[in-house]
Protein backbone atom coordinates (compact mmCIF):
# COMPACT_ATOMS: atom_id res chain seq x y z
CA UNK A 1 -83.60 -226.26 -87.69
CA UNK A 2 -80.96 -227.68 -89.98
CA UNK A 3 -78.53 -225.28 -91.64
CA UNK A 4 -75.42 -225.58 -94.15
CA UNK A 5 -74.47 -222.14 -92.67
CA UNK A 6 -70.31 -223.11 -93.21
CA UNK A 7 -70.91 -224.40 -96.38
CA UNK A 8 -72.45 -221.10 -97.64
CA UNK A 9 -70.43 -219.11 -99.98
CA UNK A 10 -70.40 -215.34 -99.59
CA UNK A 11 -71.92 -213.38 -102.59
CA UNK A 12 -70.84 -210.62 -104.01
CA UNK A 13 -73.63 -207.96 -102.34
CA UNK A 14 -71.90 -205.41 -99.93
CA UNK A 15 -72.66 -206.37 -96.18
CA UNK A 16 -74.85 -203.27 -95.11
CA UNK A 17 -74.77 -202.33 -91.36
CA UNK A 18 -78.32 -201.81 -90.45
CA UNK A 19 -80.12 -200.63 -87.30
CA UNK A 20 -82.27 -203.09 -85.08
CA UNK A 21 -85.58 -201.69 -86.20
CA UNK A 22 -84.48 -202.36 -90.03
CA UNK A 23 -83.30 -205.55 -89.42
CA UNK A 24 -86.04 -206.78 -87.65
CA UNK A 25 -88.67 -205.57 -90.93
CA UNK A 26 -86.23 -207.28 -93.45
CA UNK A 27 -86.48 -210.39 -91.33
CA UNK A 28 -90.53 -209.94 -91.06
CA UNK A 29 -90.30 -209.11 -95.18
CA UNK A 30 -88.49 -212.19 -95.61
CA UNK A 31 -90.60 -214.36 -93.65
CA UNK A 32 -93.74 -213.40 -95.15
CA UNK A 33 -92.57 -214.25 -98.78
CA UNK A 34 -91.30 -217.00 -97.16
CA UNK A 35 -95.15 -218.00 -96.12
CA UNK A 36 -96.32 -217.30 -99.75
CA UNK A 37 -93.96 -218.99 -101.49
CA UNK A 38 -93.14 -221.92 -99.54
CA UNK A 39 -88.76 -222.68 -100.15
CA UNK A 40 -86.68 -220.16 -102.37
CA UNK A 41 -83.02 -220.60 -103.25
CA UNK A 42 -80.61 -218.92 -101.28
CA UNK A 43 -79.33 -216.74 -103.78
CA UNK A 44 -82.73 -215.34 -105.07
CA UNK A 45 -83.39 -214.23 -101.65
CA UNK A 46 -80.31 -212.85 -101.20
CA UNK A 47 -80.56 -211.10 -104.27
CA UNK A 48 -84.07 -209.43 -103.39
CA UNK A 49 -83.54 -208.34 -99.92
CA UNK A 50 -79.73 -207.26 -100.44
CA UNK A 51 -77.89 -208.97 -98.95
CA UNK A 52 -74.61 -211.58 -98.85
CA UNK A 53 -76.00 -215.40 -98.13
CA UNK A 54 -74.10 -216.13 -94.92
CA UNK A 55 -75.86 -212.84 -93.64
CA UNK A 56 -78.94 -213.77 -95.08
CA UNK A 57 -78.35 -217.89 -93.04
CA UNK A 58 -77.81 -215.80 -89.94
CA UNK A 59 -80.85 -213.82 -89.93
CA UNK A 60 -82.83 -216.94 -90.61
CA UNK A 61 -81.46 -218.71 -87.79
CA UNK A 62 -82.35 -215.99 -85.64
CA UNK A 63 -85.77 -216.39 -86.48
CA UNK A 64 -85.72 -219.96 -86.12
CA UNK A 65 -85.96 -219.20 -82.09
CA UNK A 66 -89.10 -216.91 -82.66
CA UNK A 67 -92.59 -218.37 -82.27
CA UNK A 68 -95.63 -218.33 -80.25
CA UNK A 69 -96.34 -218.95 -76.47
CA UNK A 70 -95.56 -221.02 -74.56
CA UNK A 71 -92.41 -221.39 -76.79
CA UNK A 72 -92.25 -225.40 -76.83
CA UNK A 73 -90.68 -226.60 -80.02
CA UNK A 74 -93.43 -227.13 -81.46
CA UNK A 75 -94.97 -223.65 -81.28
CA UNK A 76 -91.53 -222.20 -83.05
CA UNK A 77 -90.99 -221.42 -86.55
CA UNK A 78 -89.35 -224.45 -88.84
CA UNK A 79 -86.74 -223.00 -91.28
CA UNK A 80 -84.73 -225.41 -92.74
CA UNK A 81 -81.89 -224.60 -94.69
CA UNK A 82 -79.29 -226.75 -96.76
CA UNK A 83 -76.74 -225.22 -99.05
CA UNK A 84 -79.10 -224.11 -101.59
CA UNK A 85 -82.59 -223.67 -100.80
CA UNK A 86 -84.74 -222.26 -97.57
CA UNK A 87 -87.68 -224.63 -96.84
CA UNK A 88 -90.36 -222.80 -94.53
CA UNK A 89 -93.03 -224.65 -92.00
CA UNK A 90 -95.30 -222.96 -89.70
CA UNK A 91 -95.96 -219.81 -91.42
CA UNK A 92 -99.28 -219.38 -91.82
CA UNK A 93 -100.27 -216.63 -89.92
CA UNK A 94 -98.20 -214.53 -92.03
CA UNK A 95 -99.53 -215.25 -95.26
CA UNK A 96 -102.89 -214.28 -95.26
CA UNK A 97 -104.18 -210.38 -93.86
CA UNK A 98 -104.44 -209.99 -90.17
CA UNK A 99 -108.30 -210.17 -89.04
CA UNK A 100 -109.24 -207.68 -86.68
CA UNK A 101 -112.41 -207.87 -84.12
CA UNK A 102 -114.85 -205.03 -83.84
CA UNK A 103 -113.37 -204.06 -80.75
CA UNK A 104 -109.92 -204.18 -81.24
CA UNK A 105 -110.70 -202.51 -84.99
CA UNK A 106 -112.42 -199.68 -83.03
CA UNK A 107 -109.18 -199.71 -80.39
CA UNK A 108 -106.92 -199.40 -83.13
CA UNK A 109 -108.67 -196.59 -84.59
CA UNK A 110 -109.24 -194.49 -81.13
CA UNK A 111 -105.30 -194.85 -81.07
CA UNK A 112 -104.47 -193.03 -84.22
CA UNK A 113 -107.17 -190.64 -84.00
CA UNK A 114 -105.67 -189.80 -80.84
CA UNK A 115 -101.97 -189.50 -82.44
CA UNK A 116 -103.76 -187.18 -85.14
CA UNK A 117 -104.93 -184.86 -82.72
CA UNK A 118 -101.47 -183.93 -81.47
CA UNK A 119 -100.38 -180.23 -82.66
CA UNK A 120 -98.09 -180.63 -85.59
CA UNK A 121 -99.07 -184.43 -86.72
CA UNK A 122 -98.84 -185.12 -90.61
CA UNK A 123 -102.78 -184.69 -91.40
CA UNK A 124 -102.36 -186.02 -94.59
CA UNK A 125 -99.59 -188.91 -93.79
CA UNK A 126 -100.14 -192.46 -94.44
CA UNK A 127 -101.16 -192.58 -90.53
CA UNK A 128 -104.44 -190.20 -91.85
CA UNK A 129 -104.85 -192.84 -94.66
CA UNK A 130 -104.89 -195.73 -92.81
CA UNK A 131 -107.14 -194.58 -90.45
CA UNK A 132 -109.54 -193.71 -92.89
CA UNK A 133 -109.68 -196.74 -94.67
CA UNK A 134 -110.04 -198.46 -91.15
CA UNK A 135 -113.29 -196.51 -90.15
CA UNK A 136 -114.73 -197.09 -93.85
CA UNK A 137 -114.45 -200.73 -93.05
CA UNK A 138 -115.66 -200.39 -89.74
CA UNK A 139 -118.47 -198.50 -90.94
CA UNK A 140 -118.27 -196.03 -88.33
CA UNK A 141 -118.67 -192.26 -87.89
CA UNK A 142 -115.35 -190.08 -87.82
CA UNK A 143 -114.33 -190.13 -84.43
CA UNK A 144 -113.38 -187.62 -82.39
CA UNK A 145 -110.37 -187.82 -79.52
CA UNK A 146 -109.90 -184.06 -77.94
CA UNK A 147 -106.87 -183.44 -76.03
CA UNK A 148 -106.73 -180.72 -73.44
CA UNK A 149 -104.05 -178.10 -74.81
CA UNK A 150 -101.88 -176.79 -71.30
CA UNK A 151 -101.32 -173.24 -71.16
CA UNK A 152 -97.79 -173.62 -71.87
CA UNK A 153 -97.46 -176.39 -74.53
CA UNK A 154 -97.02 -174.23 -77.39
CA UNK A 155 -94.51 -171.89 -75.75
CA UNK A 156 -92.57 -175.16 -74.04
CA UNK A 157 -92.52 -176.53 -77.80
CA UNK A 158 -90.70 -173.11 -78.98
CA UNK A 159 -88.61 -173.85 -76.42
CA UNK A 160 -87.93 -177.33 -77.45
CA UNK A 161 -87.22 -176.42 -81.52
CA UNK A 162 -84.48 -173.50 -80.19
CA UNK A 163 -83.29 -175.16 -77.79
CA UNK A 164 -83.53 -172.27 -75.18
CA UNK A 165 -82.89 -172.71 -71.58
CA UNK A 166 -85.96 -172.04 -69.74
CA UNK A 167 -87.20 -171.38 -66.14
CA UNK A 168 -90.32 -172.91 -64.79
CA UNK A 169 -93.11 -172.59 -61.99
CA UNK A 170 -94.10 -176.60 -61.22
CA UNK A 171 -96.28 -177.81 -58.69
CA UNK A 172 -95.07 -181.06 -57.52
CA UNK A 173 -97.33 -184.21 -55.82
CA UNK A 174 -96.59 -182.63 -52.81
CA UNK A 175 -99.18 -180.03 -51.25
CA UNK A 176 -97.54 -176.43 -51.25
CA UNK A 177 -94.74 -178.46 -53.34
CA UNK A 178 -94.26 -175.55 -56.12
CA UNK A 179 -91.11 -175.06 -57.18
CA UNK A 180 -88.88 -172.82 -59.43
CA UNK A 181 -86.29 -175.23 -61.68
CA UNK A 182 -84.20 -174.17 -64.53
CA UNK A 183 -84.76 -176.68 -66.93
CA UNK A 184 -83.41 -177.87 -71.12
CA UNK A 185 -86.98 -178.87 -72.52
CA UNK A 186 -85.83 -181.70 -75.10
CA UNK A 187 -88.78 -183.52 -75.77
CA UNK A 188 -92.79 -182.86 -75.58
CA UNK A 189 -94.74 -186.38 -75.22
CA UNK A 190 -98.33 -187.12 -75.67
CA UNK A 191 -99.39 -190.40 -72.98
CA UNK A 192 -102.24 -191.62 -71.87
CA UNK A 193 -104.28 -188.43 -72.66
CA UNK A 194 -101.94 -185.75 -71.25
CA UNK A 195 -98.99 -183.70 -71.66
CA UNK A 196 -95.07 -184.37 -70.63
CA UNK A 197 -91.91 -182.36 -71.49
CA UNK A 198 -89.22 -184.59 -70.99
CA UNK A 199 -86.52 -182.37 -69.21
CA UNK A 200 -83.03 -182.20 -68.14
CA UNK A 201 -83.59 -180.34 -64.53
CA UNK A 202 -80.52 -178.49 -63.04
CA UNK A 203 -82.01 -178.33 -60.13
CA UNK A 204 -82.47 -181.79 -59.68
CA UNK A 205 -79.25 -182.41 -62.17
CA UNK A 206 -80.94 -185.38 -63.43
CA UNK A 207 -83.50 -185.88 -66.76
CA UNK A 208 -87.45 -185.36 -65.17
CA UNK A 209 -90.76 -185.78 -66.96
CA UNK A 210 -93.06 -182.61 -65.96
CA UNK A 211 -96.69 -183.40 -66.65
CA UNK A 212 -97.70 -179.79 -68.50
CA UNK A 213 -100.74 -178.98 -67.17
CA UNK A 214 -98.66 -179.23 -63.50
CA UNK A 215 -96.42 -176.34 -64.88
CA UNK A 216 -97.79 -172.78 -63.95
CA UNK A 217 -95.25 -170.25 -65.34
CA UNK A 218 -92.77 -170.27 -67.82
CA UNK A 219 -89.32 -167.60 -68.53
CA UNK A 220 -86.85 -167.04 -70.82
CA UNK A 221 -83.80 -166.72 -69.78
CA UNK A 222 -81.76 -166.02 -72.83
CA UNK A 223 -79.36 -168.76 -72.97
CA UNK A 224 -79.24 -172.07 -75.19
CA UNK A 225 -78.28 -175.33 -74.74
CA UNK A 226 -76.57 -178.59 -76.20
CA UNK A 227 -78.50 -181.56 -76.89
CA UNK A 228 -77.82 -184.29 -74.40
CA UNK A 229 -78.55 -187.92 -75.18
CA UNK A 230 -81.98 -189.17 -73.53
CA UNK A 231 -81.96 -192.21 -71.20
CA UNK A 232 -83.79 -195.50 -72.05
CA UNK A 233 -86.28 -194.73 -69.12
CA UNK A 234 -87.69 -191.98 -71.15
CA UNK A 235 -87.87 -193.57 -74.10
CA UNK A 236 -90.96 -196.15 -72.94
CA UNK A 237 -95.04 -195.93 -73.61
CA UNK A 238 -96.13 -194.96 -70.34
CA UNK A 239 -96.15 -192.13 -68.74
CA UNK A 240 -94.43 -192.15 -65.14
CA UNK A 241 -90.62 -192.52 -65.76
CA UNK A 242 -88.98 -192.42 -62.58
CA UNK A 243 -85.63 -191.30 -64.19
CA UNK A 244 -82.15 -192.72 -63.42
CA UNK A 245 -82.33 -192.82 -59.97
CA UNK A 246 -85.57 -194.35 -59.21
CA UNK A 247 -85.05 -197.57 -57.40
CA UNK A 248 -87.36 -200.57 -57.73
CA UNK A 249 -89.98 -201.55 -55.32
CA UNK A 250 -92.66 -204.78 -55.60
CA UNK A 251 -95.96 -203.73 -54.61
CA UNK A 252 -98.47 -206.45 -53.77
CA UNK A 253 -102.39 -205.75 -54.65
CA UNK A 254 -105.48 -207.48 -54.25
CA UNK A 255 -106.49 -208.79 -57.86
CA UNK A 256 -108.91 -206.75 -58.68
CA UNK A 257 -106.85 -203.25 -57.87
CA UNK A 258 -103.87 -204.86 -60.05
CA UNK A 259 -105.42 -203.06 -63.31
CA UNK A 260 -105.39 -199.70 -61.36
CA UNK A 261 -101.21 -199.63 -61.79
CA UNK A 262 -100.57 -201.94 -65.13
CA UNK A 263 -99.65 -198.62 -67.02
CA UNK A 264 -96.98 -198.03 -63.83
CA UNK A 265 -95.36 -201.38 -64.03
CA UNK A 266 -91.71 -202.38 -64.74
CA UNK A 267 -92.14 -205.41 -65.67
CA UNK A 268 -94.52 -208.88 -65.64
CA UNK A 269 -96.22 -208.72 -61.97
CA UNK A 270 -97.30 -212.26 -60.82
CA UNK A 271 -98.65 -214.03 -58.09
CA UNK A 272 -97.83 -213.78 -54.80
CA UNK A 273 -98.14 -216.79 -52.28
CA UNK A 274 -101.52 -215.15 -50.51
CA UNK A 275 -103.02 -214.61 -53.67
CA UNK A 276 -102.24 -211.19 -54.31
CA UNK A 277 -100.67 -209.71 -57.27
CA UNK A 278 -96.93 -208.50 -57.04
CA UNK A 279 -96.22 -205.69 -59.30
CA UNK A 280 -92.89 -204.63 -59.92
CA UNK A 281 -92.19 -200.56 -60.01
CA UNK A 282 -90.03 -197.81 -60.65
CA UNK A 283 -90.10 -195.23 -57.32
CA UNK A 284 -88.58 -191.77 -57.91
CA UNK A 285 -89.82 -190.19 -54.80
CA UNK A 286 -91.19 -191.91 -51.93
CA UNK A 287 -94.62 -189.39 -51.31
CA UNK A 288 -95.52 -190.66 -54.51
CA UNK A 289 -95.39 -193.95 -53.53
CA UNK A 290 -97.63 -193.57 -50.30
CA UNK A 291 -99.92 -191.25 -52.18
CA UNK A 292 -100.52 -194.37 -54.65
CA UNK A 293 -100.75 -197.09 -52.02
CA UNK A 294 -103.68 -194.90 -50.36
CA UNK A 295 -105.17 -194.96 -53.37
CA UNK A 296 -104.88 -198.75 -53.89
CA UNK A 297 -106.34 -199.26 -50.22
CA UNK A 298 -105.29 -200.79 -46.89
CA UNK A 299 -104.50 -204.19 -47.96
CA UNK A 300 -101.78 -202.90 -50.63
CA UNK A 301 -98.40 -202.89 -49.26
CA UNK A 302 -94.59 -202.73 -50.30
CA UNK A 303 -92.95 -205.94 -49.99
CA UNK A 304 -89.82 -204.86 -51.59
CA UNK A 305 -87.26 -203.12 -50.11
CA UNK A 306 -88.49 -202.39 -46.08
CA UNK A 307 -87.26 -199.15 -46.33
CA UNK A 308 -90.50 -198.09 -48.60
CA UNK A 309 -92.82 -199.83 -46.30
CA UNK A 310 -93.70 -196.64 -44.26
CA UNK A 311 -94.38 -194.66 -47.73
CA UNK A 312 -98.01 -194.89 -47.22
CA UNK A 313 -98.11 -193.91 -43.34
CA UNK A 314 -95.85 -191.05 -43.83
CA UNK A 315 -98.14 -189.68 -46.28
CA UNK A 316 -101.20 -190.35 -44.05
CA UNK A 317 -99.36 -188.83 -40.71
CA UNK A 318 -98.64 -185.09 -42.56
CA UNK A 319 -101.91 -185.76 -43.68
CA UNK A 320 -103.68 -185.88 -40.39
CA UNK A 321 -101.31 -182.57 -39.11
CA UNK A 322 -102.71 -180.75 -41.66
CA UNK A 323 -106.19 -181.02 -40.73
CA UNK A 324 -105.45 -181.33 -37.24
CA UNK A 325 -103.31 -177.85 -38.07
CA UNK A 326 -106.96 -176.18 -40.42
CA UNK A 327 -109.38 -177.62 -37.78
CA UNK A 328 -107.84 -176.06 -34.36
């Protein structure tokens, strides 16, 4: 990419500060006229997306290191820019409507029917719209995604609005692990078909995510509290968050078990040397992590750290008391 970025004047259009997320749809509003019209000046796009021209040069060069895998130059985007006009190669994909498949048309729709059945979603938002323009095209029946209401959620989500301090019966992974916490509910999540309050828990003076149909009583206790800032960990699409001070662990799985723990991972898994899969995740409490490696079977084991290599034989051992303890 070529660019006369010094050489650009700046125009008379306040500098706005924007966020990430409405930076990054300018830049994906830009591009597209960009793939419909082909060059522009400088200063008509700076006049219709508001902004100064050396702001407007900048943007574009970030986008000039965006593309497609496997990133080789010629898979990126070609924006060249002189003093005057913006000449755009490689845009194609963005200038004529995105094609879905049958299946991924009917994925897509499963998703926001499932976002529409959450208490208190917009019925009538463009979200409703979409989707029913989608299953028009698809020609298919309305469908229907039920999610199991906990007995709390609606009395957690008061609790949520006023901000009240609340005290809670939860039954951990642990057998026999209820316990009584004193919790600030700040956030009730819908993933992967269940339940979450995301919680700041005094007891465990650290931010928790309590799945809701785990939670068996619930009590005022007649204070309030101040919003606290969430952490990034809660923030994500899946549903275990190990919280701030989960450490990571790199789990290696036979192939075929790796799709049992994609929605757990931290990050790409790849790999290993003996052909297994190595699967990076986040471990908040090591029970957990055994209960999950008897799940995966006797040829998944921790590779990373050695300390969370016994995990799954801990777990095992108070197994076997226990029914050695019931059978005698």
């Amino acid at each position: 990419m070529t660019s006369g970025a010094e050489a650009v004047p700046g125009a008379s259009v306040q500098r706005e500060v924007l966020d990430a997320g409405e930076r990054l749809r300018r830049l994906l509003a830009m591009l597209a006229y960009l793939a419909r019209v082909g060059e522009a000046p400088l200063a008509e796009l700076a006049e219709r997306f508001v902004m100064d021209e050396r702001t407007l040069v900048s943007e574009l060069e970030l986008a000039a290191c965006c593309g497609l895998p496997p990133y080789t130059p010629d898979q990126l985007l070609e924006l060249v820019i002189d003093d005057e006009r913006v000449v755009a190669y490689g845009l194609d994909a963005l200038s004529r409507p995105p094609r879905l498949t049958p299946d991924e048309g009917f994925a897509v729709a499963a998703a926001a029917r499932a976002m529409l059945a959450v208490p208190g979603t917009d019925q009538s938002g463009p979200l409703a719209t979409a989707l029913t323009k989608l299953e028009q095209a698809l020609g298919a029946d309305r469908l229907q995604v039920e999610l199991d209401a906990p007995e709390h959620l609606a009395r957690l989500r008061r609790a949520v609005t006023d901000r009240e301090l609340v005290e809670i019966d939860y039954l951990g992974a642990k057998r026999g692990g209820e316990t009584t916490r004193t919790i600030e509910p700040h956030a009730v999540v819908a993933l992967e078909g269940r339940f979450y309050l995301d919680a700041y828990c005094h007891a465990a003076d650290g931010w928790r995510r309590f799945q809701l149909d785990r939670v068996r009583a619930v009590r005022p206790t007649g204070e309030r509290f101040a919003r606290r800032p969430m952490p990034e960990e809660m923030t994500g699409p899946h549903a275990f968050a190990g919280g701030p001070s989960a450490r990571l662990a790199l789990v290696a799985v036979p192939e075929g078990r790796a799709p049992l723990i994609d929605n757990l991972a931290a990050g790409p898994a790849e790999r290993g040397p003996d052909g297994r899969i190595v699967v990076p995740l986040r471990v908040g409490d090591e029970h957990w992590l055994g209960r999950l490696l008897l799940r995966l079977g006797p040829d998944a084991e921790v590779v990373y750290p050695p300390e969370l290599a016994g995990a799954r034989s801990a777990v095992a051992s108070r197994a076997l008391a226990r029914y050695g303890r019931s059978s005698s």
